[in-house]
Protein backbone atom coordinates (compact mmCIF):
# COMPACT_ATOMS: atom_id res chain seq x y z
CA UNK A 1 -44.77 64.26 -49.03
CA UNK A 2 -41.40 64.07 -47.26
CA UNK A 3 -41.15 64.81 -43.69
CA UNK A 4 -38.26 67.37 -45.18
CA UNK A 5 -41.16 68.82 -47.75
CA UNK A 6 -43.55 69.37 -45.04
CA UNK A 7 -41.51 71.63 -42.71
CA UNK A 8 -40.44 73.72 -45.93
CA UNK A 9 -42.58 76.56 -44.81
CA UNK A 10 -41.23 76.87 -42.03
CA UNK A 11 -37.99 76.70 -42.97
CA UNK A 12 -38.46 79.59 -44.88
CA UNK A 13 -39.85 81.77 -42.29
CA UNK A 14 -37.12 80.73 -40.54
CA UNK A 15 -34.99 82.30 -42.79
CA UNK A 16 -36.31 85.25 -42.53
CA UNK A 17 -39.66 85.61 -44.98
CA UNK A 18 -42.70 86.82 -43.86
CA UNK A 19 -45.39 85.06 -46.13
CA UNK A 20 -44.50 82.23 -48.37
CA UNK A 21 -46.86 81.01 -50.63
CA UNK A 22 -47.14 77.57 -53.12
CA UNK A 23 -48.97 78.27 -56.50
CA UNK A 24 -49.54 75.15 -58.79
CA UNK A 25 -47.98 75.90 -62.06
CA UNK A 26 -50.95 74.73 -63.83
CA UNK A 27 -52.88 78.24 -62.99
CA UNK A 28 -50.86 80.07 -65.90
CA UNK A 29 -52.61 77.97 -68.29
CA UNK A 30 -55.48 79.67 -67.40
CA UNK A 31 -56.57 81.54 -71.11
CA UNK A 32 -56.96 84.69 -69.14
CA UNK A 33 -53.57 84.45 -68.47
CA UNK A 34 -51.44 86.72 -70.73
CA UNK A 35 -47.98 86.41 -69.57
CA UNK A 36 -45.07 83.82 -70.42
CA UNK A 37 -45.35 80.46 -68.49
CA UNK A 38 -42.49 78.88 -66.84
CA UNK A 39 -43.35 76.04 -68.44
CA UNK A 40 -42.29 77.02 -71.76
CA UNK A 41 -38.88 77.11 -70.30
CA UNK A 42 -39.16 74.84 -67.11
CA UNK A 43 -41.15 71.99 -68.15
CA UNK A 44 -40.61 69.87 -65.23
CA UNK A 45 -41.91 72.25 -62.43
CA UNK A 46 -44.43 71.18 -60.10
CA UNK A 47 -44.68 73.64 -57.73
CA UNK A 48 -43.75 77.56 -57.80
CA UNK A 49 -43.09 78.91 -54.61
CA UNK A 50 -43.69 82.85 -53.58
CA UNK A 51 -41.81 84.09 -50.69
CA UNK A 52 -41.48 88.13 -49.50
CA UNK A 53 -40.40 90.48 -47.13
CA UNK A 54 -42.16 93.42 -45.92
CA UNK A 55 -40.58 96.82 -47.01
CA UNK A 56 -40.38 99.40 -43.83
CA UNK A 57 -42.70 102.10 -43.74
CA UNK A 58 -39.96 104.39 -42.81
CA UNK A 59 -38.70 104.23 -46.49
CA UNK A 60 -42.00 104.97 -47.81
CA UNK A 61 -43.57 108.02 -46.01
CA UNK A 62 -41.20 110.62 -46.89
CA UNK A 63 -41.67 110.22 -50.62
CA UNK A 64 -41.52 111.69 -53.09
CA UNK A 65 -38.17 112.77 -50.89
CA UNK A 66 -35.91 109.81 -49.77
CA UNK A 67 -36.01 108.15 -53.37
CA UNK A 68 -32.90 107.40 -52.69
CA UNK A 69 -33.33 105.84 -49.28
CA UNK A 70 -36.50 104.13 -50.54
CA UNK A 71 -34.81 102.62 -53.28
CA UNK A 72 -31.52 101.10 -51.49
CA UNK A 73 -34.21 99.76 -48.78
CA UNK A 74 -35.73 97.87 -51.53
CA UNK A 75 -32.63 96.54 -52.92
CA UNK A 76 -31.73 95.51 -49.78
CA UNK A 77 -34.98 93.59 -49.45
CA UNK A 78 -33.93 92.01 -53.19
CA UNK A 79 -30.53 90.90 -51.46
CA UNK A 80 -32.54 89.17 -48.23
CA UNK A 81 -34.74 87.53 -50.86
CA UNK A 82 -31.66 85.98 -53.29
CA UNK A 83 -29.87 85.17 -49.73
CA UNK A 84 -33.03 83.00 -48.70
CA UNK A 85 -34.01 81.24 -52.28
CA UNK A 86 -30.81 80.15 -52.83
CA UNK A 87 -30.95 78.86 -49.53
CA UNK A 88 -33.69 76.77 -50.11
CA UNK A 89 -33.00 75.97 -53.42
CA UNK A 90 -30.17 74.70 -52.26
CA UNK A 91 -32.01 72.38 -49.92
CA UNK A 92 -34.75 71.36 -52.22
CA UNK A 93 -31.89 70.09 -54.66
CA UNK A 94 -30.03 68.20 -51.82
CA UNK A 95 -33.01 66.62 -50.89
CA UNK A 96 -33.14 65.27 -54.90
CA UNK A 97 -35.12 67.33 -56.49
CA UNK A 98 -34.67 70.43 -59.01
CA UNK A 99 -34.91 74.14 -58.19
CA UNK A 100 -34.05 77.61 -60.10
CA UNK A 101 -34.53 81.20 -58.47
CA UNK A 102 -36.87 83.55 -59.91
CA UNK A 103 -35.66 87.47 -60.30
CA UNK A 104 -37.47 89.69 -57.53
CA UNK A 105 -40.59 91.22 -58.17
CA UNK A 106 -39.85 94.69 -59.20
CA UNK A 107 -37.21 93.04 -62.06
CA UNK A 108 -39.79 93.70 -64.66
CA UNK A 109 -38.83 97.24 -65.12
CA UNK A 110 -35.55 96.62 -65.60
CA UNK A 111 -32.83 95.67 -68.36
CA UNK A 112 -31.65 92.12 -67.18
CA UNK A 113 -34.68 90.09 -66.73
CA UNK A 114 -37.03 91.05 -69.28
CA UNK A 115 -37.86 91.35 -72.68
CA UNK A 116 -36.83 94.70 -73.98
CA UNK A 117 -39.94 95.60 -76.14
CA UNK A 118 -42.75 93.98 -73.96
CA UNK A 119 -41.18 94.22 -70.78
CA UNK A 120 -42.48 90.74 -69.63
CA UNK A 121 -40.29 88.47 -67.15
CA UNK A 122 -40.23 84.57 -68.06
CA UNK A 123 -43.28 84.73 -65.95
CA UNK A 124 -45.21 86.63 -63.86
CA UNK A 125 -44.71 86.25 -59.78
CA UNK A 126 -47.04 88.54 -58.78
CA UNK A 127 -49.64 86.12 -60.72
CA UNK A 128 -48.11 83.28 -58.99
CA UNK A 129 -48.20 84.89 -56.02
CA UNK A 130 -52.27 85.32 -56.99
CA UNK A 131 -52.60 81.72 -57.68
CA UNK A 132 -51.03 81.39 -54.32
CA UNK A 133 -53.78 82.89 -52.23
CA UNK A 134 -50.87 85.68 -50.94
CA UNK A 135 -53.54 88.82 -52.35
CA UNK A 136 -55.28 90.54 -55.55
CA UNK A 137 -53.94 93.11 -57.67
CA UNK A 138 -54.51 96.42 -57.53
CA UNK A 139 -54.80 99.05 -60.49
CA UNK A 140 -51.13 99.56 -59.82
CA UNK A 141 -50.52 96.15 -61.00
CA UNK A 142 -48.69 95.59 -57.63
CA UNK A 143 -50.20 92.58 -55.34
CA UNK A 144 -51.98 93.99 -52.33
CA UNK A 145 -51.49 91.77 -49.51
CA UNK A 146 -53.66 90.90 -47.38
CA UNK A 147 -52.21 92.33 -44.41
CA UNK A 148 -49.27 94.63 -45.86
CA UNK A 149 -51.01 96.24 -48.34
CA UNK A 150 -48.65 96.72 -51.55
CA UNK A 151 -45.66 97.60 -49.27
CA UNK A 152 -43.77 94.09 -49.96
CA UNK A 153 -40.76 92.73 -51.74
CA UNK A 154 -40.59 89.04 -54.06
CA UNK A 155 -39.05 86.51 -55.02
CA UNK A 156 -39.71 82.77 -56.01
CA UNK A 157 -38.42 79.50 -56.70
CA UNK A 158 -39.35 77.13 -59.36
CA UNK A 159 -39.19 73.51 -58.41
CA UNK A 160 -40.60 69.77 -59.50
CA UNK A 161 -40.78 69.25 -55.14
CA UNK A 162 -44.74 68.27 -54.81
CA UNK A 163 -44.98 70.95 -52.15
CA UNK A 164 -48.87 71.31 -51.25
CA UNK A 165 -50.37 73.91 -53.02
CA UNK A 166 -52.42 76.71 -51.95
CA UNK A 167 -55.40 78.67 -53.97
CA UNK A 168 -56.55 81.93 -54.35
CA UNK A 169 -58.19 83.82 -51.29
CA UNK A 170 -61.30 84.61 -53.36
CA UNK A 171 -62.74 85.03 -57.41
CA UNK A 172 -61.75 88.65 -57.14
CA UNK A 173 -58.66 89.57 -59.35
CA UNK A 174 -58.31 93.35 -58.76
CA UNK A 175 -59.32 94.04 -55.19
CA UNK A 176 -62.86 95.69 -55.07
CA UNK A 177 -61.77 98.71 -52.97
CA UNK A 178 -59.61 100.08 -55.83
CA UNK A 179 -62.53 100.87 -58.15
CA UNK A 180 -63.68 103.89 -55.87
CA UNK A 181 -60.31 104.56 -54.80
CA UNK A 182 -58.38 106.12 -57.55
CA UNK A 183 -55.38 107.50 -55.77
CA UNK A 184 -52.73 105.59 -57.39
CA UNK A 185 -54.45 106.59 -60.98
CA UNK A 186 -54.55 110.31 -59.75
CA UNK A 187 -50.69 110.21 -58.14
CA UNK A 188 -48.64 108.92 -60.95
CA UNK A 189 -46.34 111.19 -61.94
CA UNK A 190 -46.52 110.38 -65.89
CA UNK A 191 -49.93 109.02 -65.66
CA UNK A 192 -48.94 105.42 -66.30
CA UNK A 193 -52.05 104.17 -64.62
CA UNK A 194 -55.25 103.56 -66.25
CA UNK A 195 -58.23 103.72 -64.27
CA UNK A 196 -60.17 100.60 -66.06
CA UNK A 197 -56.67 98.77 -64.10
CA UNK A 198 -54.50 99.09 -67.34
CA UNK A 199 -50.61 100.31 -66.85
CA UNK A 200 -48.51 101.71 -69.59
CA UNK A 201 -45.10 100.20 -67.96
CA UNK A 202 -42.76 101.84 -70.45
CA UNK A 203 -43.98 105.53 -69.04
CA UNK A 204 -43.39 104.02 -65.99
CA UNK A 205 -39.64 102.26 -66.77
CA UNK A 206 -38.48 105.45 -68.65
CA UNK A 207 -39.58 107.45 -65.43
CA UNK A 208 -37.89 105.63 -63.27
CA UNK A 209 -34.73 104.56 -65.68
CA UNK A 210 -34.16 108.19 -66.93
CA UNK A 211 -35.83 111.02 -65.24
CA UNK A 212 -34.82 109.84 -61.54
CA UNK A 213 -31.61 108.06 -63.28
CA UNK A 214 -32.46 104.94 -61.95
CA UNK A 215 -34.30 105.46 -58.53
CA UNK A 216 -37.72 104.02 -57.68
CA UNK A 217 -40.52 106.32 -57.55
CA UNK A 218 -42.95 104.35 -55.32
CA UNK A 219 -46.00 107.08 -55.19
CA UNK A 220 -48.47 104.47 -56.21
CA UNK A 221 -47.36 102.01 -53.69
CA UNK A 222 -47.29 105.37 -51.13
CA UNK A 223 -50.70 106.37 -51.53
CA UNK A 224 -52.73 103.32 -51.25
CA UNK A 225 -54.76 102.92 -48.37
CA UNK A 226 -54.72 99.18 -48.04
């Protein structure tokens, strides 16, 4: 790896992300894998890297009041995100190899980045973000960090840089905790949430998309304990 390669952590964290994560592309060929794989469209990645931002608790607490507040905050985290991929994307491609920005995590909800009848992204970051050892999933289907909990923002970058990857923190794929838990199963305003971990994300886009008219409604993400 080139000395440029091996400081690219760092450079990112320099740029303002908090974790940053590497996930081999080869994990979402994995049969219990159900999602599209970048490599349907990007054959020539080796390397997908995961990079986020913490969201402020301030924006969370007062829901369900602030939506409006909460939202922005996370768009603003989407616009730090962009801001740094490109950055590096930038770099990786100067430095001779290929690179293409992924749509923040959150995208999949939405009416640019997915398909409209399965609501699926090109691929999944929150799996890559698995595969990169960043956390587990919780019965929200959001990735529970290891140290912030669901409260985060995402984005990646596809790339053929070899960047060393990194592997899952354990064999758990839902985090244990969330089995006894239940309060993001028992909060959701159109019971979206399964509690055997499945989601129903059209109740959960038409929430958001037409009763609050396009805010975020975040009480999953406000109620868990982790």
């Amino acid at each position: 790896m080139s000395q440029e390669l091996s400081g690219f952590r760092e450079r990112a964290r320099g740029l303002g992300a908090d974790f940053v994560g590497i996930a081999d592309p080869e994990g979402f060929n994995n049969p219990d894998y159900t999602g599209n794989r970048p490599q349907a469209f990007a054959p020539w990645i080796r390397s997908i890297v995961v990079l986020g931002v913490i969201i402020p608790k301030g924006c969370v607490e007062p829901l369900p009041k602030g939506r409006a507040e909460y939202t922005n905050t996370l768009m603003a985290g989407t616009v730090s995100l962009r801001t740094m991929g490109f950055t590096l994307a930038r770099d990786l491609e100067r430095q001779g190899y290929r690179a293409a920005l992924v749509p923040s995590e959150g995208s999949e909800f939405g009416t640019w980045y997915a398909d409209r009848e399965t609501l699926k992204a090109d691929l999944s970051l929150k799996y890559a973000a698995w595969l990169a050892g960043l956390g587990e999933y919780g019965l929200n289907q959001l990735l529970i960090t290891h140290e912030n909990g669901p409260r985060i923002r995402m984005t990646g970058i596809l790339t053929d840089a070899p960047l060393e990857p990194d592997r899952p923190s354990g064999q758990s794929f839902v985090r244990s905790e969330c089995a006894s838990c239940q309060k993001c199963v028992k909060i959701c305003p159109v019971k979206a949430i399964s509690a055997d971990g499945t989601i129903d994300p059209t109740l959960c886009r038409d929430y958001m998309f037409s009763t609050l008219g396009g805010l975020r409604c975040g009480m999953c993400l406000k109620v868990c304990p982790l």
